[in-house]
Each structure stands twice: as C-alpha cells, then as structure tokens.
PDB file of N, CA and C in Angstrom:
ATOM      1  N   UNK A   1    -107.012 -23.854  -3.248  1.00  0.00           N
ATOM      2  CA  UNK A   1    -106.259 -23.833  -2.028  1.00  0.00           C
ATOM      3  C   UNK A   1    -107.087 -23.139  -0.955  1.00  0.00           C
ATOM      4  N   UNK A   2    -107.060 -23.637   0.190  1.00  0.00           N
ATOM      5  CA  UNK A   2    -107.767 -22.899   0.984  1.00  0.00           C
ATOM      6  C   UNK A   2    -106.925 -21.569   1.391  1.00  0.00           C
ATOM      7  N   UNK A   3    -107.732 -20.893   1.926  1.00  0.00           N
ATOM      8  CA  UNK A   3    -107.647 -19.367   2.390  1.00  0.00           C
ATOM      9  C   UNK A   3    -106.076 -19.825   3.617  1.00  0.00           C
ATOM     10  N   UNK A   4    -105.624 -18.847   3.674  1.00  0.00           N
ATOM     11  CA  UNK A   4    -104.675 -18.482   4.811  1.00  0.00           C
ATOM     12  C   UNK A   4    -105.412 -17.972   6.171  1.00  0.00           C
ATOM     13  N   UNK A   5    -104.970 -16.984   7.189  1.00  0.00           N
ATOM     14  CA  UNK A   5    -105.139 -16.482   8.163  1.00  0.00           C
ATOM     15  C   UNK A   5    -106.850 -15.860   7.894  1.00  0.00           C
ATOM     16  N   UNK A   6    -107.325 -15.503   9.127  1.00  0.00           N
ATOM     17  CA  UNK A   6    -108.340 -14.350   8.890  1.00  0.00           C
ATOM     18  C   UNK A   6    -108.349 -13.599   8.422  1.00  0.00           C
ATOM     19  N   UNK A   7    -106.728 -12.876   8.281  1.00  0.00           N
ATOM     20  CA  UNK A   7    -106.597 -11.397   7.560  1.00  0.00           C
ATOM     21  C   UNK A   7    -104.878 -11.950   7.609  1.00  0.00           C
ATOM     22  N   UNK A   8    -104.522 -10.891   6.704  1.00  0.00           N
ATOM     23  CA  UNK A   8    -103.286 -10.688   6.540  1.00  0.00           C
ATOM     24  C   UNK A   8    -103.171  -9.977   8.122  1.00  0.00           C
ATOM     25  N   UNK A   9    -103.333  -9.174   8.735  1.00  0.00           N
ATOM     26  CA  UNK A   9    -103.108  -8.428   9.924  1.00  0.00           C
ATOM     27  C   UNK A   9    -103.101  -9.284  10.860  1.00  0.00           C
ATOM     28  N   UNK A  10    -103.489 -10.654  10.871  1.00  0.00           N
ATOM     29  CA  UNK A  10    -103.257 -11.945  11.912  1.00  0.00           C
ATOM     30  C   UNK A  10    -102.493 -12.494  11.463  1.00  0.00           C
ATOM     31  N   UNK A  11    -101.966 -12.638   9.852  1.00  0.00           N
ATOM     32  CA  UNK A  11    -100.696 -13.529  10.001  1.00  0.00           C
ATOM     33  C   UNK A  11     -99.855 -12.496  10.378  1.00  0.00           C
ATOM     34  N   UNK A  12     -99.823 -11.410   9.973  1.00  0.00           N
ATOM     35  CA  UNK A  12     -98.824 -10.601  10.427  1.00  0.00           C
ATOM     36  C   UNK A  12     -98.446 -10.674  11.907  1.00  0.00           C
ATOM     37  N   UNK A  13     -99.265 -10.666  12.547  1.00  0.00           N
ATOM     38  CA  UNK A  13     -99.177 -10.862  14.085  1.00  0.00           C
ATOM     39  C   UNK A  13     -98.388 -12.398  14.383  1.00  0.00           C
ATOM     40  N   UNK A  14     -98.935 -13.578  13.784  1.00  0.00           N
ATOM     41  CA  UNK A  14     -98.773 -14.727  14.114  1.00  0.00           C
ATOM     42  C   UNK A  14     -96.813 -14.824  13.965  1.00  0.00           C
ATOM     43  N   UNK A  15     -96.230 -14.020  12.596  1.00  0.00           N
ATOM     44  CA  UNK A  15     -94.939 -14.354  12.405  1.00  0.00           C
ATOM     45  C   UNK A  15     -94.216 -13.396  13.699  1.00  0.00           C
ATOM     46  N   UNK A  16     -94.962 -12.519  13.517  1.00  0.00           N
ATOM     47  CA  UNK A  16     -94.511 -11.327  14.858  1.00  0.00           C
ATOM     48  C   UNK A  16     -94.175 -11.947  16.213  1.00  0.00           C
ATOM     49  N   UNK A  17     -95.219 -12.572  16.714  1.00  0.00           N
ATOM     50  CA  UNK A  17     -95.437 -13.561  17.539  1.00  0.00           C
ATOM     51  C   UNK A  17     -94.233 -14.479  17.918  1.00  0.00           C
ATOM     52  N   UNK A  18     -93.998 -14.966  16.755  1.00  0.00           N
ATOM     53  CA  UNK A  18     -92.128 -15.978  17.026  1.00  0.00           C
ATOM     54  C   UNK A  18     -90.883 -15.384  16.855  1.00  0.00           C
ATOM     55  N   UNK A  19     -91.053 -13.602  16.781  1.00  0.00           N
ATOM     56  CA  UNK A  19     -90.219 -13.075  16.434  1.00  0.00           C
ATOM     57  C   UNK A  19     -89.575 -13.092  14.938  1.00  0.00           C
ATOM     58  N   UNK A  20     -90.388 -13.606  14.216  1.00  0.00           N
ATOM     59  CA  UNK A  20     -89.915 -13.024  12.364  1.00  0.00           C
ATOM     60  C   UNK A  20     -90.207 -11.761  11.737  1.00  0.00           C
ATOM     61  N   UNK A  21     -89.871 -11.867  10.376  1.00  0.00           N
ATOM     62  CA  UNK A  21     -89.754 -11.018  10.002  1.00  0.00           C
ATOM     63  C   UNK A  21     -91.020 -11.116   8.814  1.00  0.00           C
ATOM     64  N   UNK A  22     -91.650 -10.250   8.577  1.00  0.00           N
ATOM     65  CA  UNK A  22     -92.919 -10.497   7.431  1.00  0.00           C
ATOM     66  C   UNK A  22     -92.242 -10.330   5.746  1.00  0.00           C
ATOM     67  N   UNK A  23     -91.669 -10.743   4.801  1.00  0.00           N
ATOM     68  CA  UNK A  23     -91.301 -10.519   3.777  1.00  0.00           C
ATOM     69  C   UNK A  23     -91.961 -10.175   2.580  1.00  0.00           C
ATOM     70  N   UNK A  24     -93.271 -10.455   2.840  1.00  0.00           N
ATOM     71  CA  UNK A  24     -94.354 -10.244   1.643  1.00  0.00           C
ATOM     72  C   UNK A  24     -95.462 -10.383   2.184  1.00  0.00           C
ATOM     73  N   UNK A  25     -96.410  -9.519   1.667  1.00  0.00           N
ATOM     74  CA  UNK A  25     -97.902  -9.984   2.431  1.00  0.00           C
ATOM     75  C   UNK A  25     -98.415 -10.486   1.036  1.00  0.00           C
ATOM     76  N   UNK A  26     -99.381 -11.430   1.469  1.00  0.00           N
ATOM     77  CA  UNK A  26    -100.060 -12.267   0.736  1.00  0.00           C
ATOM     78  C   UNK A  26    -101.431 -12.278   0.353  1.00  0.00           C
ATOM     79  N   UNK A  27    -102.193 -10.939   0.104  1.00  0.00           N
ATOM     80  CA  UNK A  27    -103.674 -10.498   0.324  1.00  0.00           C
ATOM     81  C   UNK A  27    -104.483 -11.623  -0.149  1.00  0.00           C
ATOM     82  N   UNK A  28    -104.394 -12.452  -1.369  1.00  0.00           N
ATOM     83  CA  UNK A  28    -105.346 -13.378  -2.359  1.00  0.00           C
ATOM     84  C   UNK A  28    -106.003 -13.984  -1.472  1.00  0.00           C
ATOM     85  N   UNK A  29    -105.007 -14.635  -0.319  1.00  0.00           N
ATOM     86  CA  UNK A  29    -104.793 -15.681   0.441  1.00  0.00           C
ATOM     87  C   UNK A  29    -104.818 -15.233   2.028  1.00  0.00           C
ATOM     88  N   UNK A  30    -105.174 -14.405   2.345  1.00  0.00           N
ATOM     89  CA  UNK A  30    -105.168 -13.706   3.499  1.00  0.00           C
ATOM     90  C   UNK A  30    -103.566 -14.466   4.253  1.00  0.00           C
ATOM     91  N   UNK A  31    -102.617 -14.367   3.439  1.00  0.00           N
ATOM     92  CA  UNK A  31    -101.169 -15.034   4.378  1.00  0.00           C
ATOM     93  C   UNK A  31     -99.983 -13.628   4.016  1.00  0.00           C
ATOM     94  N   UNK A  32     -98.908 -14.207   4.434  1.00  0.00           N
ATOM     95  CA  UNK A  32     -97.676 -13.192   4.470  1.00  0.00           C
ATOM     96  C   UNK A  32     -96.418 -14.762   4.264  1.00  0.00           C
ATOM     97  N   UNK A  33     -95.406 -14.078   3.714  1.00  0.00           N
ATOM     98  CA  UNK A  33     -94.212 -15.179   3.028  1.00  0.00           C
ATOM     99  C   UNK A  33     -93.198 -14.369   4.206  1.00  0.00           C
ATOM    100  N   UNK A  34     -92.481 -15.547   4.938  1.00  0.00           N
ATOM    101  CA  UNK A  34     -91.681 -15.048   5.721  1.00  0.00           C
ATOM    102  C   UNK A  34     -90.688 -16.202   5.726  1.00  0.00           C
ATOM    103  N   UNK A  35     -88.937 -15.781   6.183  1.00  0.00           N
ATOM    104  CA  UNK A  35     -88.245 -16.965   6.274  1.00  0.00           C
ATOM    105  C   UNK A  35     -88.374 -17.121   8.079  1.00  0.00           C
ATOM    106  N   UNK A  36     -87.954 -17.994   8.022  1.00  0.00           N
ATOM    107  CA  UNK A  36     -88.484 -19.362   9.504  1.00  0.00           C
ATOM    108  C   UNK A  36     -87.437 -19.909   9.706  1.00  0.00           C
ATOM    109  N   UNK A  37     -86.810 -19.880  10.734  1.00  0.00           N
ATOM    110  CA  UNK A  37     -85.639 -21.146  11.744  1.00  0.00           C
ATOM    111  C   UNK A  37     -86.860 -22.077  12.760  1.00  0.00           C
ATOM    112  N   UNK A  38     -85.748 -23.465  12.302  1.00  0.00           N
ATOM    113  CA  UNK A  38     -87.137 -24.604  12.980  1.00  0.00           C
ATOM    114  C   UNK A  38     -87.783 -24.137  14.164  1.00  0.00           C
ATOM    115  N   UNK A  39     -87.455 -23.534  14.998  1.00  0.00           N
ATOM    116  CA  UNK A  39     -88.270 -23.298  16.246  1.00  0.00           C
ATOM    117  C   UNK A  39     -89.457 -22.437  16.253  1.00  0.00           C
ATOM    118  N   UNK A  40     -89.351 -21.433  15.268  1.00  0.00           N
ATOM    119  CA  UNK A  40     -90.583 -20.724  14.869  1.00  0.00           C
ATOM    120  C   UNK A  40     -91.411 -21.250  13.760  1.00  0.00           C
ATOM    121  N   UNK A  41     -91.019 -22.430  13.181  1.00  0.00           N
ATOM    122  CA  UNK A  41     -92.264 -23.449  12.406  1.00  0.00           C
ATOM    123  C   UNK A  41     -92.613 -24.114  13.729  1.00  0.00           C
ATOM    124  N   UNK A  42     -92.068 -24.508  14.352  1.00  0.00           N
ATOM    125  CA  UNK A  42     -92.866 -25.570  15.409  1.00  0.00           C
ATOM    126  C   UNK A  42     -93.509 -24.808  16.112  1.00  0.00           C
ATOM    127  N   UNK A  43     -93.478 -23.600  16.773  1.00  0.00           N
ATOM    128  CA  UNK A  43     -94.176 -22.775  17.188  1.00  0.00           C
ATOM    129  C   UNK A  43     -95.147 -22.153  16.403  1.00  0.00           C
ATOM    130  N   UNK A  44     -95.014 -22.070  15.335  1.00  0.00           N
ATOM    131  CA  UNK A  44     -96.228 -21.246  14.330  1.00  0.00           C
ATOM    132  C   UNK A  44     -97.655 -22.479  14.453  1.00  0.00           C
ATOM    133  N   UNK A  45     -96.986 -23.872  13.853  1.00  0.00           N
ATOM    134  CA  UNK A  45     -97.370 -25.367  13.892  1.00  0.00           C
ATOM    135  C   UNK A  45     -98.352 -25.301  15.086  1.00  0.00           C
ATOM    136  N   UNK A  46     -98.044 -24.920  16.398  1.00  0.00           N
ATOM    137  CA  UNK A  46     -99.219 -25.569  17.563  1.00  0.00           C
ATOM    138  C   UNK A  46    -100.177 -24.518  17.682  1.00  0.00           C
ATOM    139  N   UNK A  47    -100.261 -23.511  16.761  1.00  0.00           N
ATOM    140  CA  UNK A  47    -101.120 -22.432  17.139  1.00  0.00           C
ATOM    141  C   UNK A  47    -102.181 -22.358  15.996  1.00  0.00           C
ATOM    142  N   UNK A  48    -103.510 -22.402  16.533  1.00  0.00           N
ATOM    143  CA  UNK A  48    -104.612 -22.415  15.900  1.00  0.00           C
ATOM    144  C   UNK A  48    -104.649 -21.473  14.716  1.00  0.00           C
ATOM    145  N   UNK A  49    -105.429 -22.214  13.680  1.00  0.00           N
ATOM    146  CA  UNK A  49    -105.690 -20.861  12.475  1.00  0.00           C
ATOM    147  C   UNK A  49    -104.574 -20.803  11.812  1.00  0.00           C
ATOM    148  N   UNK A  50    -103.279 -21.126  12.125  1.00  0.00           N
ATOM    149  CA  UNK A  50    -101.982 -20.773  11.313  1.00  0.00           C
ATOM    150  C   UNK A  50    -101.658 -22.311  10.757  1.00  0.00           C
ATOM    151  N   UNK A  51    -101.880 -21.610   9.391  1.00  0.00           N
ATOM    152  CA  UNK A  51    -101.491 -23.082   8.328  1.00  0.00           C
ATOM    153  C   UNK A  51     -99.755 -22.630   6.982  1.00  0.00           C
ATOM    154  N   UNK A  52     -98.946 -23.676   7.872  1.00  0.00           N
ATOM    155  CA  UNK A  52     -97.481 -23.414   6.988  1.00  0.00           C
ATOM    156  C   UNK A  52     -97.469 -23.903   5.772  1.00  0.00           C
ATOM    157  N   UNK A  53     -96.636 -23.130   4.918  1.00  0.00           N
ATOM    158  CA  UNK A  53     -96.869 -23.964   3.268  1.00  0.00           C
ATOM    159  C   UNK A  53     -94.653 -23.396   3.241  1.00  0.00           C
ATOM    160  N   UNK A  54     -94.227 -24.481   2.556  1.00  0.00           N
ATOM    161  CA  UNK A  54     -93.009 -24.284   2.550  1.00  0.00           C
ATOM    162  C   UNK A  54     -92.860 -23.610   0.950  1.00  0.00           C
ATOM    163  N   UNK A  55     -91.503 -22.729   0.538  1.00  0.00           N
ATOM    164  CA  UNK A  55     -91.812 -22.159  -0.709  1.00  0.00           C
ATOM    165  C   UNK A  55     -91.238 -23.352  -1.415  1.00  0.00           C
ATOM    166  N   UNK A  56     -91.533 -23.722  -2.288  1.00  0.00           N
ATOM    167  CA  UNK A  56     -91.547 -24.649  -3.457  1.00  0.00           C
ATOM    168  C   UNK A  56     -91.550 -23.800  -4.764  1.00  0.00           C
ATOM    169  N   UNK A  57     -90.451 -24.199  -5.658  1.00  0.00           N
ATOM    170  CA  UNK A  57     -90.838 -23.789  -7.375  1.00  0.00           C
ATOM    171  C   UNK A  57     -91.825 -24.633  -7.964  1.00  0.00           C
ATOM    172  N   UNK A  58     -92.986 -23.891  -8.879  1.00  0.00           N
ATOM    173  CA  UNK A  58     -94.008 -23.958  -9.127  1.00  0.00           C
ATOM    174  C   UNK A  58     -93.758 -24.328 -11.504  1.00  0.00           C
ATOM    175  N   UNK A  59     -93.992 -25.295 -11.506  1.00  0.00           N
ATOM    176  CA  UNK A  59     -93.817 -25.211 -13.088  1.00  0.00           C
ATOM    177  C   UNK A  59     -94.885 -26.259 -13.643  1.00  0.00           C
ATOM    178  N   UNK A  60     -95.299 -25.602 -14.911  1.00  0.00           N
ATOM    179  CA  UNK A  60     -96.330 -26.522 -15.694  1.00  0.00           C
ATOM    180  C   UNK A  60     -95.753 -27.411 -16.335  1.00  0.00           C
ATOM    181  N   UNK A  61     -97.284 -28.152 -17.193  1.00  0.00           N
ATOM    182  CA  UNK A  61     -96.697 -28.918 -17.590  1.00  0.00           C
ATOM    183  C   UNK A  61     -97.037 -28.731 -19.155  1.00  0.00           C
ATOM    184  N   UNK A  62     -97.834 -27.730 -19.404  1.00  0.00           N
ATOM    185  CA  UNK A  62     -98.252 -27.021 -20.793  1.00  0.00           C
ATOM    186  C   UNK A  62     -98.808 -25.769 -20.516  1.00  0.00           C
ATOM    187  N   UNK A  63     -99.066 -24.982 -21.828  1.00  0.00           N
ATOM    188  CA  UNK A  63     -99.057 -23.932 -22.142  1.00  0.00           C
ATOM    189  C   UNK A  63    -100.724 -23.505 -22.726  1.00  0.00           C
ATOM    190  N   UNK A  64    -101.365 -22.817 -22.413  1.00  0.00           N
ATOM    191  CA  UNK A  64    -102.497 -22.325 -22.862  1.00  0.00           C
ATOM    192  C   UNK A  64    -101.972 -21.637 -23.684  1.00  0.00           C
ATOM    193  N   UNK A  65    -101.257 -20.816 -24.149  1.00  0.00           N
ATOM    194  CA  UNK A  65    -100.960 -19.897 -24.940  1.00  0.00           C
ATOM    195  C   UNK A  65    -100.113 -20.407 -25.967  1.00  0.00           C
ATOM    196  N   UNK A  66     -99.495 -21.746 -25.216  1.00  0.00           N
ATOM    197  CA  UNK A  66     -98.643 -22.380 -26.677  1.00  0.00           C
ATOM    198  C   UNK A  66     -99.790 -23.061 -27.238  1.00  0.00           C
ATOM    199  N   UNK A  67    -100.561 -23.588 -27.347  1.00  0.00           N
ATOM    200  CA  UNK A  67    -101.783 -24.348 -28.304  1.00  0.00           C
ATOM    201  C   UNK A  67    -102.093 -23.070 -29.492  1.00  0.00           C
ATOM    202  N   UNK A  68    -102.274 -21.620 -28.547  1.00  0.00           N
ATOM    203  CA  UNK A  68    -103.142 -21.060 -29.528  1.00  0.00           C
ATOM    204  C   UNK A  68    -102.515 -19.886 -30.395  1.00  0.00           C
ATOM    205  N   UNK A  69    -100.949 -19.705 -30.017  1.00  0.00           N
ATOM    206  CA  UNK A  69    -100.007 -19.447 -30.241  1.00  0.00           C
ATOM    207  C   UNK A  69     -99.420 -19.700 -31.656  1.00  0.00           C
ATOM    208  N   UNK A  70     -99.149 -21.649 -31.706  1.00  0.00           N
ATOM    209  CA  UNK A  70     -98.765 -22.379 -32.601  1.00  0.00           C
ATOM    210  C   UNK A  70     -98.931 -21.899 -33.788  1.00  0.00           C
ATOM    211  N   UNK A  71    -100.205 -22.116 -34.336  1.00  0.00           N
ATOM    212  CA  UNK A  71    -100.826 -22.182 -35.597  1.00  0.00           C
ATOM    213  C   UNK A  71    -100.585 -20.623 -36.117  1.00  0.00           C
ATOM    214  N   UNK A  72    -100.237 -19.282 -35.701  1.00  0.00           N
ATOM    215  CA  UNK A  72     -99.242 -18.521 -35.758  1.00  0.00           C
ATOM    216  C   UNK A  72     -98.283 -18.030 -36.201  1.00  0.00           C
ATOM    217  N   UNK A  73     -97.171 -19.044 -35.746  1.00  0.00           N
ATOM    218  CA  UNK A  73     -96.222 -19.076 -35.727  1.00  0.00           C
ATOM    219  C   UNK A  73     -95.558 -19.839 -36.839  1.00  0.00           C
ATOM    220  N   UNK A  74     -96.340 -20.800 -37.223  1.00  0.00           N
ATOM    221  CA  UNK A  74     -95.586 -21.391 -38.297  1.00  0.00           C
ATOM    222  C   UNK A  74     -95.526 -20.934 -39.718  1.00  0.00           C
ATOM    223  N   UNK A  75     -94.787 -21.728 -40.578  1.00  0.00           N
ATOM    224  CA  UNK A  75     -95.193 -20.588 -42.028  1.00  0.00           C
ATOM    225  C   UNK A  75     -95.168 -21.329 -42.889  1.00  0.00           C
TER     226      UNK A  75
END
C-alpha cells in the first residue's frame, strides 16, 4: 500500500483543516483514522497529498499458523 500523508502531523492538520476530529494516528502509514460527513471527504478529496481509504473489515482467506498448527493438533 502506498504511504499516507508526509507525516502523521500533516494528516493531522489535513482532518483539522475540515474541522474533524483525529481518532487514531496511523504512524506505519504516515495517516490518522477519523470519522467524516460527506462534505469533509469532498473537501479532504480536492486537496493535494491527501489520499481517503474508507474503513472496511479486513478477513483472510487462510491461516499460516493453521497449516503448521495442524499436524499438532491431531492425535
């Protein structure tokens, strides 16, 4: 995934900016997790450097640890 903001201290600014609220900072990724009413996505949207990701649940589809796990477990 590409990188977020320059720094967390610019997204911080950027949500600041539309008047939100910062809910999590996001260091890995230089981003911050914030909730958004449409007018401050469309506003975040025309401003350079600021890339939106909506939260989505995240699930696999296997297990590294169940393969090596298995053989284990059985009896």
């Amino acid at each position: 995934m590409d990188r977020g903001a320059a720094s967390v201290a610019a997204a911080r600014r950027s949500v600041a900016g539309v008047g939100a609220r910062v809910e999590q900072e996001l260091d890995i990724i230089h981003g911050v997790s914030a909730y958004l009413n449409p007018w401050q996505i469309e506003h975040l949207r025309t401003r350079t450097g600021v890339r939106l990701f909506q939260d989505r649940a995240v699930t696999t589809r296997g297990s590294l640890l169940g393969g090596v796990l298995a053989p284990l477990t059985r009896w």
